[in-house]
PDB file of N, CA and C in Angstrom:
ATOM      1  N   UNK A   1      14.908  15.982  11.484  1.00  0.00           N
ATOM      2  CA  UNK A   1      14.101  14.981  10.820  1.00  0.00           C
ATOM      3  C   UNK A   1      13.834  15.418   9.393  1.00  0.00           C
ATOM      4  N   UNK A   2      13.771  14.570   8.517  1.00  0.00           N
ATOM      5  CA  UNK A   2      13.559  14.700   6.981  1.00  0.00           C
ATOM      6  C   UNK A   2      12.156  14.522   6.931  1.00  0.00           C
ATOM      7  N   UNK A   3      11.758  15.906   5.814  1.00  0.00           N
ATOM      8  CA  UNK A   3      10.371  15.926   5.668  1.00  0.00           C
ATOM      9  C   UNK A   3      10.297  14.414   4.053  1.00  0.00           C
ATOM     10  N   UNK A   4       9.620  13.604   4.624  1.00  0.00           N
ATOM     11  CA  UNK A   4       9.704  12.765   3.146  1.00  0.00           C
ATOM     12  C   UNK A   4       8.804  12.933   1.915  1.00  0.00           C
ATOM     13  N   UNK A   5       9.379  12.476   1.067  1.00  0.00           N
ATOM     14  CA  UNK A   5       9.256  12.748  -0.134  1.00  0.00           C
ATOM     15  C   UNK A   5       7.874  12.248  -1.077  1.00  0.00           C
ATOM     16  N   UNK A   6       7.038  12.769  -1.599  1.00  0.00           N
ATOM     17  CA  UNK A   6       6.250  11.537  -3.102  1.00  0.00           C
ATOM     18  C   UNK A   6       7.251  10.607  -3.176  1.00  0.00           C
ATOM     19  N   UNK A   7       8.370  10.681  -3.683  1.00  0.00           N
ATOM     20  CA  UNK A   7       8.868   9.228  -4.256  1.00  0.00           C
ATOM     21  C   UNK A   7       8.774   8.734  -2.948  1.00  0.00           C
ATOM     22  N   UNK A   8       9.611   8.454  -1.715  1.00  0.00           N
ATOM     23  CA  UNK A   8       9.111   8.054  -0.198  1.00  0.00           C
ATOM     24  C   UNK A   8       7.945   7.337  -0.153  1.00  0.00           C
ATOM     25  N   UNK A   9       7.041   8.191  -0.230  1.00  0.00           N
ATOM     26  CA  UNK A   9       5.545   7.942  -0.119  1.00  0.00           C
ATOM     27  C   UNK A   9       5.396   6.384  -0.681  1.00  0.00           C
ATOM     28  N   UNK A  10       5.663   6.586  -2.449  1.00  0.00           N
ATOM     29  CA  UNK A  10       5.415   5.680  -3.571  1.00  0.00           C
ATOM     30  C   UNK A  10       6.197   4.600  -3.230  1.00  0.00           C
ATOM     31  N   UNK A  11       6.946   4.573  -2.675  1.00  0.00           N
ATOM     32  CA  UNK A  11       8.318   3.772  -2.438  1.00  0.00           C
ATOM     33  C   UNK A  11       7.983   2.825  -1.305  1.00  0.00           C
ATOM     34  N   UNK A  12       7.358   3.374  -0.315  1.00  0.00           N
ATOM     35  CA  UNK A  12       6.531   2.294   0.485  1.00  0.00           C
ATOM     36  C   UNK A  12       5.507   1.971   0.391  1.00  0.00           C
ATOM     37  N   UNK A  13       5.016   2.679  -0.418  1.00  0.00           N
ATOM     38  CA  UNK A  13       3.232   2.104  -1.024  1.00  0.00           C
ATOM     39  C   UNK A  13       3.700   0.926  -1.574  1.00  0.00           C
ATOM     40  N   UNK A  14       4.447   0.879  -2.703  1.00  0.00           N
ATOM     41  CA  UNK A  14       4.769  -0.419  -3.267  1.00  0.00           C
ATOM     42  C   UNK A  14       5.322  -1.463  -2.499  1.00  0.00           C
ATOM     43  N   UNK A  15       6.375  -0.987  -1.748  1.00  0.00           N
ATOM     44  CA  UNK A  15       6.708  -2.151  -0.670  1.00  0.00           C
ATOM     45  C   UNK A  15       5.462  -2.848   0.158  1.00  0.00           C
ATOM     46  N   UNK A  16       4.556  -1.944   0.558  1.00  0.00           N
ATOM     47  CA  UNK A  16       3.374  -2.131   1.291  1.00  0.00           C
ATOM     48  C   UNK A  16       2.533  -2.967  -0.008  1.00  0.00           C
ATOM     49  N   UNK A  17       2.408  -2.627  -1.008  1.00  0.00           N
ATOM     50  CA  UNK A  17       1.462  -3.416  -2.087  1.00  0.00           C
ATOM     51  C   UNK A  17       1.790  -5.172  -2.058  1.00  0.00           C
ATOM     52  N   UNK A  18       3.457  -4.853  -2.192  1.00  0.00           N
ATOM     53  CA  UNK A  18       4.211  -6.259  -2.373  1.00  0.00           C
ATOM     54  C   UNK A  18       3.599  -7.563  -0.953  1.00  0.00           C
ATOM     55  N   UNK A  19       3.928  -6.697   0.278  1.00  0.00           N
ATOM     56  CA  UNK A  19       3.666  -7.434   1.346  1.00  0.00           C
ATOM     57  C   UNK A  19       2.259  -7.767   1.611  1.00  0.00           C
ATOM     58  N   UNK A  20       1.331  -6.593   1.471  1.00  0.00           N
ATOM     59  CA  UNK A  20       0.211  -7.207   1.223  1.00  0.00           C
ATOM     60  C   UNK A  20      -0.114  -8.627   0.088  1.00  0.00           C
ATOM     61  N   UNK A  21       0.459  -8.739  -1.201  1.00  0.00           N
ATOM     62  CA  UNK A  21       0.178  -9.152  -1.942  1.00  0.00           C
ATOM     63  C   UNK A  21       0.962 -11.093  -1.540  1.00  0.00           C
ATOM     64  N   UNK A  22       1.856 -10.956  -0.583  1.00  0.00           N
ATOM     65  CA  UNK A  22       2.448 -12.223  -0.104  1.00  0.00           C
ATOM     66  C   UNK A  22       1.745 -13.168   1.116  1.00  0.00           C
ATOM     67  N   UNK A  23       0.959 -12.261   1.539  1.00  0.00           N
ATOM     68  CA  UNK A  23       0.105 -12.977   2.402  1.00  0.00           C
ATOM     69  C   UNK A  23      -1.655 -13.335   1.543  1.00  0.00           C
ATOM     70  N   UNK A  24      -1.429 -14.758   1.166  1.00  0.00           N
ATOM     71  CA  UNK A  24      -2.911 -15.058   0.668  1.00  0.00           C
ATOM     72  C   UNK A  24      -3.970 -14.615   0.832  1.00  0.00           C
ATOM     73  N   UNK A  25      -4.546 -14.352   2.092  1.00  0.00           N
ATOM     74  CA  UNK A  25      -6.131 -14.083   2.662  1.00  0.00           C
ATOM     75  C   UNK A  25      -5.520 -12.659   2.423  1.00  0.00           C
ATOM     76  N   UNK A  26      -5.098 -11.621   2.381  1.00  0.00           N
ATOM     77  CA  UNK A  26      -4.872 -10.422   2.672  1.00  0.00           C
ATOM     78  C   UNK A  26      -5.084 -10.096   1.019  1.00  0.00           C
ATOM     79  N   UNK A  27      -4.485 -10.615   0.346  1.00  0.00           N
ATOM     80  CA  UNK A  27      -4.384 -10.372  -1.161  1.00  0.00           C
ATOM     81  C   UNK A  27      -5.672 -10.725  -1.746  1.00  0.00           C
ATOM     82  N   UNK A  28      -6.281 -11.454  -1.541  1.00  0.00           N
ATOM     83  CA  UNK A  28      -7.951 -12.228  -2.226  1.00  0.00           C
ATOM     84  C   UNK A  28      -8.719 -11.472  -1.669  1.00  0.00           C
ATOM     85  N   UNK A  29      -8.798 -10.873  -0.449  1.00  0.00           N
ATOM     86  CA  UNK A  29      -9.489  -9.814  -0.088  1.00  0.00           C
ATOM     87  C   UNK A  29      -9.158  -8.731  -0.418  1.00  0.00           C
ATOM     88  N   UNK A  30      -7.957  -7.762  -1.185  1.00  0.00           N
ATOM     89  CA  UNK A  30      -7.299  -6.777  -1.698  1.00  0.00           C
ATOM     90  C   UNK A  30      -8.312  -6.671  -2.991  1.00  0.00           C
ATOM     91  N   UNK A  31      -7.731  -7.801  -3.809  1.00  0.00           N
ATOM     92  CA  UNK A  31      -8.447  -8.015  -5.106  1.00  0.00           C
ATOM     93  C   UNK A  31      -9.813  -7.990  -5.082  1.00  0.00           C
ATOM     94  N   UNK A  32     -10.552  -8.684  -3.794  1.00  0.00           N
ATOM     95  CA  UNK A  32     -12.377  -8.623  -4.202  1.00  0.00           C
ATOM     96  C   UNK A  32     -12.456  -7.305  -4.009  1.00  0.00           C
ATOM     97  N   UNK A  33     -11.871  -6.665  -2.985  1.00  0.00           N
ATOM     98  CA  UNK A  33     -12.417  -5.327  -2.611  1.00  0.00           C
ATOM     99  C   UNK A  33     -12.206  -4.363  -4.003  1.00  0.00           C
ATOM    100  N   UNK A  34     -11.219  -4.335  -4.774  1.00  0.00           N
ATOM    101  CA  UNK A  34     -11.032  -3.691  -5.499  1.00  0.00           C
ATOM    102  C   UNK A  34     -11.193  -3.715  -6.657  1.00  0.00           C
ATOM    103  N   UNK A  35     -11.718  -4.769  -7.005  1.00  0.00           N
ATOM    104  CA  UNK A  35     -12.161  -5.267  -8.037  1.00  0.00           C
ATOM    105  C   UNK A  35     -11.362  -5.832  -9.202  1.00  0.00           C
ATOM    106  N   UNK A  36      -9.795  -5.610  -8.855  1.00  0.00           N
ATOM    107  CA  UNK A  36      -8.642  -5.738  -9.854  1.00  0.00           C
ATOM    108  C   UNK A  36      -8.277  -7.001 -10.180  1.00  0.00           C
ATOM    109  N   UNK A  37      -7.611  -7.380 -11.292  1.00  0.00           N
ATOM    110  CA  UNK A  37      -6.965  -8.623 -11.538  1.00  0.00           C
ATOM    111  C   UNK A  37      -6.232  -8.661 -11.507  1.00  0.00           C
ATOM    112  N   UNK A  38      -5.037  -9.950 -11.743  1.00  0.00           N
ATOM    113  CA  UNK A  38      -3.829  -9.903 -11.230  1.00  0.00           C
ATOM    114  C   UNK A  38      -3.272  -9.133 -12.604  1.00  0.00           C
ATOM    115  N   UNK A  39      -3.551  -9.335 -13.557  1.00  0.00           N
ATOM    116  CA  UNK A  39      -2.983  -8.721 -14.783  1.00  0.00           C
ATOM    117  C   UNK A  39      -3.317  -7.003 -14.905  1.00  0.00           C
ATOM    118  N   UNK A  40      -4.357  -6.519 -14.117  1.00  0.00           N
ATOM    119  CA  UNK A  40      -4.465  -5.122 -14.417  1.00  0.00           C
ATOM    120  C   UNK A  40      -3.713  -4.522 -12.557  1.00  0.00           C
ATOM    121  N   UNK A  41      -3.404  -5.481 -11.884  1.00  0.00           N
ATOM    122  CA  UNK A  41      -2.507  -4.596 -10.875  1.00  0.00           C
ATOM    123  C   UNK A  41      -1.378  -4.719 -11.098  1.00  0.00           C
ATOM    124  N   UNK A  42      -0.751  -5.433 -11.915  1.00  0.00           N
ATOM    125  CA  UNK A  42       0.638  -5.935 -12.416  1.00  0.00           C
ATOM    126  C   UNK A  42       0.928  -4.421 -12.805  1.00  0.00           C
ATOM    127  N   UNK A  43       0.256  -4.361 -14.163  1.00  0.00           N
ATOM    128  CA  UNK A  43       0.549  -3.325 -15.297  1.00  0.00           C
ATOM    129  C   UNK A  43       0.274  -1.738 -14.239  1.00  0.00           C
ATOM    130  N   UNK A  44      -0.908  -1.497 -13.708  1.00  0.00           N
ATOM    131  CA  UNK A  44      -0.824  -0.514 -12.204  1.00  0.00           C
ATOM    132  C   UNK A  44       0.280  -0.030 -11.500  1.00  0.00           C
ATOM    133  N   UNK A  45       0.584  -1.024 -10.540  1.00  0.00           N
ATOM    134  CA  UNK A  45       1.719  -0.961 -10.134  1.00  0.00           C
ATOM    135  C   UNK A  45       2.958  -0.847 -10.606  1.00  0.00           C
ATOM    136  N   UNK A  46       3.204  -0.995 -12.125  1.00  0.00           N
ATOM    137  CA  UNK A  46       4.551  -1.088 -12.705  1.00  0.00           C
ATOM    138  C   UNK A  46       4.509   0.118 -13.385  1.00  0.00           C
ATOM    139  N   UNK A  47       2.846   0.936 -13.321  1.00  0.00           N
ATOM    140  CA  UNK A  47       3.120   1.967 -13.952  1.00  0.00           C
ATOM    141  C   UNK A  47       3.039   3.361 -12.939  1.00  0.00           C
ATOM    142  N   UNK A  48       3.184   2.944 -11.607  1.00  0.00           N
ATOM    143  CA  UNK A  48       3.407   3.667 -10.036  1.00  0.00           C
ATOM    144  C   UNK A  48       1.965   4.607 -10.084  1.00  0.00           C
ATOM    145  N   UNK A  49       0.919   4.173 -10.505  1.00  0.00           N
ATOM    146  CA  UNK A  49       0.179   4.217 -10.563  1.00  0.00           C
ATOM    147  C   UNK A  49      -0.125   4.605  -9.180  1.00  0.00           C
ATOM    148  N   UNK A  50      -0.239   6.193  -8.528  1.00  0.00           N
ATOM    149  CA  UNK A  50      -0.536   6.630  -6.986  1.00  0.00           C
ATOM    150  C   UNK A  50      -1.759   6.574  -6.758  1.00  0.00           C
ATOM    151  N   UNK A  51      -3.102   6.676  -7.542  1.00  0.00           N
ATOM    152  CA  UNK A  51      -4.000   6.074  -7.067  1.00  0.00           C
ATOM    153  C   UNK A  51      -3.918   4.518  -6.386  1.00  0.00           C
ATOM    154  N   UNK A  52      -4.035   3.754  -7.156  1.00  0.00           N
ATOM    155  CA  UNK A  52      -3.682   2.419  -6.979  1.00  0.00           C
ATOM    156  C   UNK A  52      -2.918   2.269  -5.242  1.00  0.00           C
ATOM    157  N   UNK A  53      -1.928   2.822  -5.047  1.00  0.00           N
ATOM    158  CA  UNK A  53      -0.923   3.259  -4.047  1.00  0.00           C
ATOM    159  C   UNK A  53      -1.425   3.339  -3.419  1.00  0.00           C
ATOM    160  N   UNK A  54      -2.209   4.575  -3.340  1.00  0.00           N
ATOM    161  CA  UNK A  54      -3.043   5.644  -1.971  1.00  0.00           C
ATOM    162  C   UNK A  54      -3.996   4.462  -1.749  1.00  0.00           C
ATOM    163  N   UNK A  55      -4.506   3.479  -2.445  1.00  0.00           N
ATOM    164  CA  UNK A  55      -5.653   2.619  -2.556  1.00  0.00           C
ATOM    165  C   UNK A  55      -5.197   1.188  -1.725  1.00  0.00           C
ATOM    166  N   UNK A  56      -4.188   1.232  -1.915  1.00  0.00           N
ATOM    167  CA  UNK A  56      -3.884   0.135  -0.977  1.00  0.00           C
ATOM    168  C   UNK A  56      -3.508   0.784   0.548  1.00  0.00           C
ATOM    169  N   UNK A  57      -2.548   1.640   0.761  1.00  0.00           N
ATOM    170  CA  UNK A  57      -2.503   2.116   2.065  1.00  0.00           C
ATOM    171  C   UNK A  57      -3.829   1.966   2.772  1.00  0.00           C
ATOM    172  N   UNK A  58      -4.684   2.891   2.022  1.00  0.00           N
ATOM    173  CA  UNK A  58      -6.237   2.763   2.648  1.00  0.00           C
ATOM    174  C   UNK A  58      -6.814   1.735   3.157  1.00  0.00           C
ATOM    175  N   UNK A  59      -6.562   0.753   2.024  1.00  0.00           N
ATOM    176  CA  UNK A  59      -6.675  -0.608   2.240  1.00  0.00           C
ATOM    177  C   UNK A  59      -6.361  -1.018   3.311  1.00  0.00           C
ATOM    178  N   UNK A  60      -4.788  -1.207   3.646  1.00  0.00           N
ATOM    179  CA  UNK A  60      -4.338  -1.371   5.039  1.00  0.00           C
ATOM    180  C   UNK A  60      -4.822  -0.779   6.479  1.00  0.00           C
ATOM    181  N   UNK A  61      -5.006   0.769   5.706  1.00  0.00           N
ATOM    182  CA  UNK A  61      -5.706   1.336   7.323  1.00  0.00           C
ATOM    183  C   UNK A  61      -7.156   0.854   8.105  1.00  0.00           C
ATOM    184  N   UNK A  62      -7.879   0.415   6.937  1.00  0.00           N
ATOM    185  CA  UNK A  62      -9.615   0.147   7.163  1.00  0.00           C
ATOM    186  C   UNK A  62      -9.455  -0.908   8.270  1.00  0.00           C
ATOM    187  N   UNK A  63      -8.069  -1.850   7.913  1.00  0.00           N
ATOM    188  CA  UNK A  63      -8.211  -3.127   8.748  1.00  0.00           C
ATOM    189  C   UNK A  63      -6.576  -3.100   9.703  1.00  0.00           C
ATOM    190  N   UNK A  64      -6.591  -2.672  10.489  1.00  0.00           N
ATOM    191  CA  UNK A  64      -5.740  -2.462  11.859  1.00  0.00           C
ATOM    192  C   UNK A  64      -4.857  -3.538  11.807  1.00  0.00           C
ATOM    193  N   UNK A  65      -5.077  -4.887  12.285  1.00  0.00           N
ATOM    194  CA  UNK A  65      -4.260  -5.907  11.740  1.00  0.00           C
ATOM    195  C   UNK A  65      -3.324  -6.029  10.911  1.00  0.00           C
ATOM    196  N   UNK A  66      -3.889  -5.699   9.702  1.00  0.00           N
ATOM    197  CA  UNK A  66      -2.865  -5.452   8.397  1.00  0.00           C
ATOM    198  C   UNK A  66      -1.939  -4.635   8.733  1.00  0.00           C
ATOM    199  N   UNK A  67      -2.765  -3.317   8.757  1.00  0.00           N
ATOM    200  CA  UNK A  67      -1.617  -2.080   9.043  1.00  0.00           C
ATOM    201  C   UNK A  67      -0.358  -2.454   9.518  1.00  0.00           C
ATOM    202  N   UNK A  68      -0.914  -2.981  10.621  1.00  0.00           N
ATOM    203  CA  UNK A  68       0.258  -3.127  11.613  1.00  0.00           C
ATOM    204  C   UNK A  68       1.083  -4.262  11.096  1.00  0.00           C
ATOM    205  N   UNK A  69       0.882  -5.137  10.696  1.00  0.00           N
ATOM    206  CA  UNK A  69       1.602  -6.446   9.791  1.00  0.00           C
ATOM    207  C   UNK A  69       2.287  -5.732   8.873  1.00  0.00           C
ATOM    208  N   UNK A  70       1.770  -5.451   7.784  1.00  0.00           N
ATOM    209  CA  UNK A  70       2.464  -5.083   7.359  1.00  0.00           C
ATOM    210  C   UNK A  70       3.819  -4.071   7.080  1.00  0.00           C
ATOM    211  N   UNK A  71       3.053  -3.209   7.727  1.00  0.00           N
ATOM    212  CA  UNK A  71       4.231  -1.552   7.911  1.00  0.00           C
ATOM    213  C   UNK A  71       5.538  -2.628   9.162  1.00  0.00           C
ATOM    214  N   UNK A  72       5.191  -3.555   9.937  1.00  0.00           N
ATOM    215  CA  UNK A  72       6.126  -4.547  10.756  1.00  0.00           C
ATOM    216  C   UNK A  72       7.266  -5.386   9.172  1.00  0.00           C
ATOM    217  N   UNK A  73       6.403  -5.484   8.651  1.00  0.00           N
ATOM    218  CA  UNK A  73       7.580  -6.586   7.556  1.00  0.00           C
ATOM    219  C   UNK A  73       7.869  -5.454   6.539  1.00  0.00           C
ATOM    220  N   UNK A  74       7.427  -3.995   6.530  1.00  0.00           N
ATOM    221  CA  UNK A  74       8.391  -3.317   5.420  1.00  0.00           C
ATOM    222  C   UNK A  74       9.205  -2.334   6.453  1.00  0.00           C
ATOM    223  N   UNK A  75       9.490  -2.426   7.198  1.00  0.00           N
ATOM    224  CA  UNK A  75      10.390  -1.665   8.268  1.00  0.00           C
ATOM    225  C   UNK A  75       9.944  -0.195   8.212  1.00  0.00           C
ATOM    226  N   UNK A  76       8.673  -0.451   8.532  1.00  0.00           N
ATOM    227  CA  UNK A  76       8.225   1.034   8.981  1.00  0.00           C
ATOM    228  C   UNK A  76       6.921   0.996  10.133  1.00  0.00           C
ATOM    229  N   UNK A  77       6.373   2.472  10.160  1.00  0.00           N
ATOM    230  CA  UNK A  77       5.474   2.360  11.555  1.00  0.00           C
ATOM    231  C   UNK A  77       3.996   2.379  10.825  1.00  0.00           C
ATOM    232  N   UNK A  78       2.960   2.415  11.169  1.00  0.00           N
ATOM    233  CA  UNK A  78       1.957   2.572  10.853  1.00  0.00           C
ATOM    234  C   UNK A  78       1.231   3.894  10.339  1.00  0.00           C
ATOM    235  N   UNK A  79       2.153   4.594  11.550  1.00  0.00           N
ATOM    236  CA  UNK A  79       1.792   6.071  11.328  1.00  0.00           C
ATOM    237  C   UNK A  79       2.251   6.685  10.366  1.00  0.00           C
ATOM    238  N   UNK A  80       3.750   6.296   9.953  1.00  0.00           N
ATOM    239  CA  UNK A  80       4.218   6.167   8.657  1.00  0.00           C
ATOM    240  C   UNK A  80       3.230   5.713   7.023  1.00  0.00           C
ATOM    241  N   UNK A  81       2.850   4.662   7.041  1.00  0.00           N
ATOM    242  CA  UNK A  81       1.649   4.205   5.967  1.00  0.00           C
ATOM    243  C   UNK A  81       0.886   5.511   5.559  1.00  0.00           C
ATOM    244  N   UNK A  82       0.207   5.721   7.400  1.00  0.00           N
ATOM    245  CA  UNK A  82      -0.921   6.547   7.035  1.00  0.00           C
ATOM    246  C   UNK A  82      -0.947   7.768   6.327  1.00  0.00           C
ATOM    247  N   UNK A  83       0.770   8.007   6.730  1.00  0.00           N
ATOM    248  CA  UNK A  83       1.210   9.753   6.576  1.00  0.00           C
ATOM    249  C   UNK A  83       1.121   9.649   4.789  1.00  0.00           C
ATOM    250  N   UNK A  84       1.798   8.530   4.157  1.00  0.00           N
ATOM    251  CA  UNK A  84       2.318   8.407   2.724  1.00  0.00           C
ATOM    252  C   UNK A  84       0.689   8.497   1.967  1.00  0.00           C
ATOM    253  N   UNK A  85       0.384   7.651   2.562  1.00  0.00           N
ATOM    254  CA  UNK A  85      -1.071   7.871   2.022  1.00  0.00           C
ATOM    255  C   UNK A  85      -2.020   9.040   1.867  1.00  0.00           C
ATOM    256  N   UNK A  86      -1.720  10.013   2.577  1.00  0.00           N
ATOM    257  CA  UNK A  86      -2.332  11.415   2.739  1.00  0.00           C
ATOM    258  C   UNK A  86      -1.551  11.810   1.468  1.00  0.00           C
ATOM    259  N   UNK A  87      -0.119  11.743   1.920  1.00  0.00           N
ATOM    260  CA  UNK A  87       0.848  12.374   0.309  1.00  0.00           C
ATOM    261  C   UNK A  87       0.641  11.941  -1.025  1.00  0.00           C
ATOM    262  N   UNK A  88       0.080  10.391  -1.109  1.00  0.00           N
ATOM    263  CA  UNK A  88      -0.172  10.344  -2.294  1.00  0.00           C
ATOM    264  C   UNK A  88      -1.485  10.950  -2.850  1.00  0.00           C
ATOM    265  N   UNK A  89      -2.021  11.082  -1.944  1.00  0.00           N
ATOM    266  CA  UNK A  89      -3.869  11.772  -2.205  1.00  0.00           C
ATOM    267  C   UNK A  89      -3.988  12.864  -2.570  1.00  0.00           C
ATOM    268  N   UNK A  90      -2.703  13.749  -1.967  1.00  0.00           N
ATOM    269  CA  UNK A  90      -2.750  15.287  -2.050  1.00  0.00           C
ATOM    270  C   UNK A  90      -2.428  15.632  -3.304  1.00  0.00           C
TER     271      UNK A  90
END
């Protein structure tokens, strides 16, 4: 088994950002919680911004549902999310 990588990590954070960000109610609640706009997560995210990253994983974990939705539509596991998210923190 391959130990994965920061880029890994970052690489599904963003995939995970994207999918979060395609489902409406998931995204309007992303944004209140975080206080961001669409113009300052644009520029965030384009600048791989791993806070931001680690901030959404989290995001996903608080609410079980998601998690699991999402890490389902970016072809990965949950436990996966959680792991990337530790890596981007560290």
């Amino acid at each position: 088994m391959l130990t994965p990588t920061t880029n890994d990590a970052e690489a599904m954070a963003l995939s995970a950002l994207a999918a979060t960000l395609t489902d409406e109610r998931r995204a309007l609640r992303f944004l209140g919680l975080t206080g961001l706009d669409a113009h300052e997560l644009r520029d965030r995210a384009m600048a791989g911004d791993r806070g931001l990253l680690a901030a959404t994983l989290g995001f996903l974990e608080n609410h079980e549902p998601d998690l699991i939705a999402v890490a389902e539509a970016i072809g990965a596991t949950p436990a996966e999310l959680v792991a990337a998210r530790a890596m981007l923190e560290a």
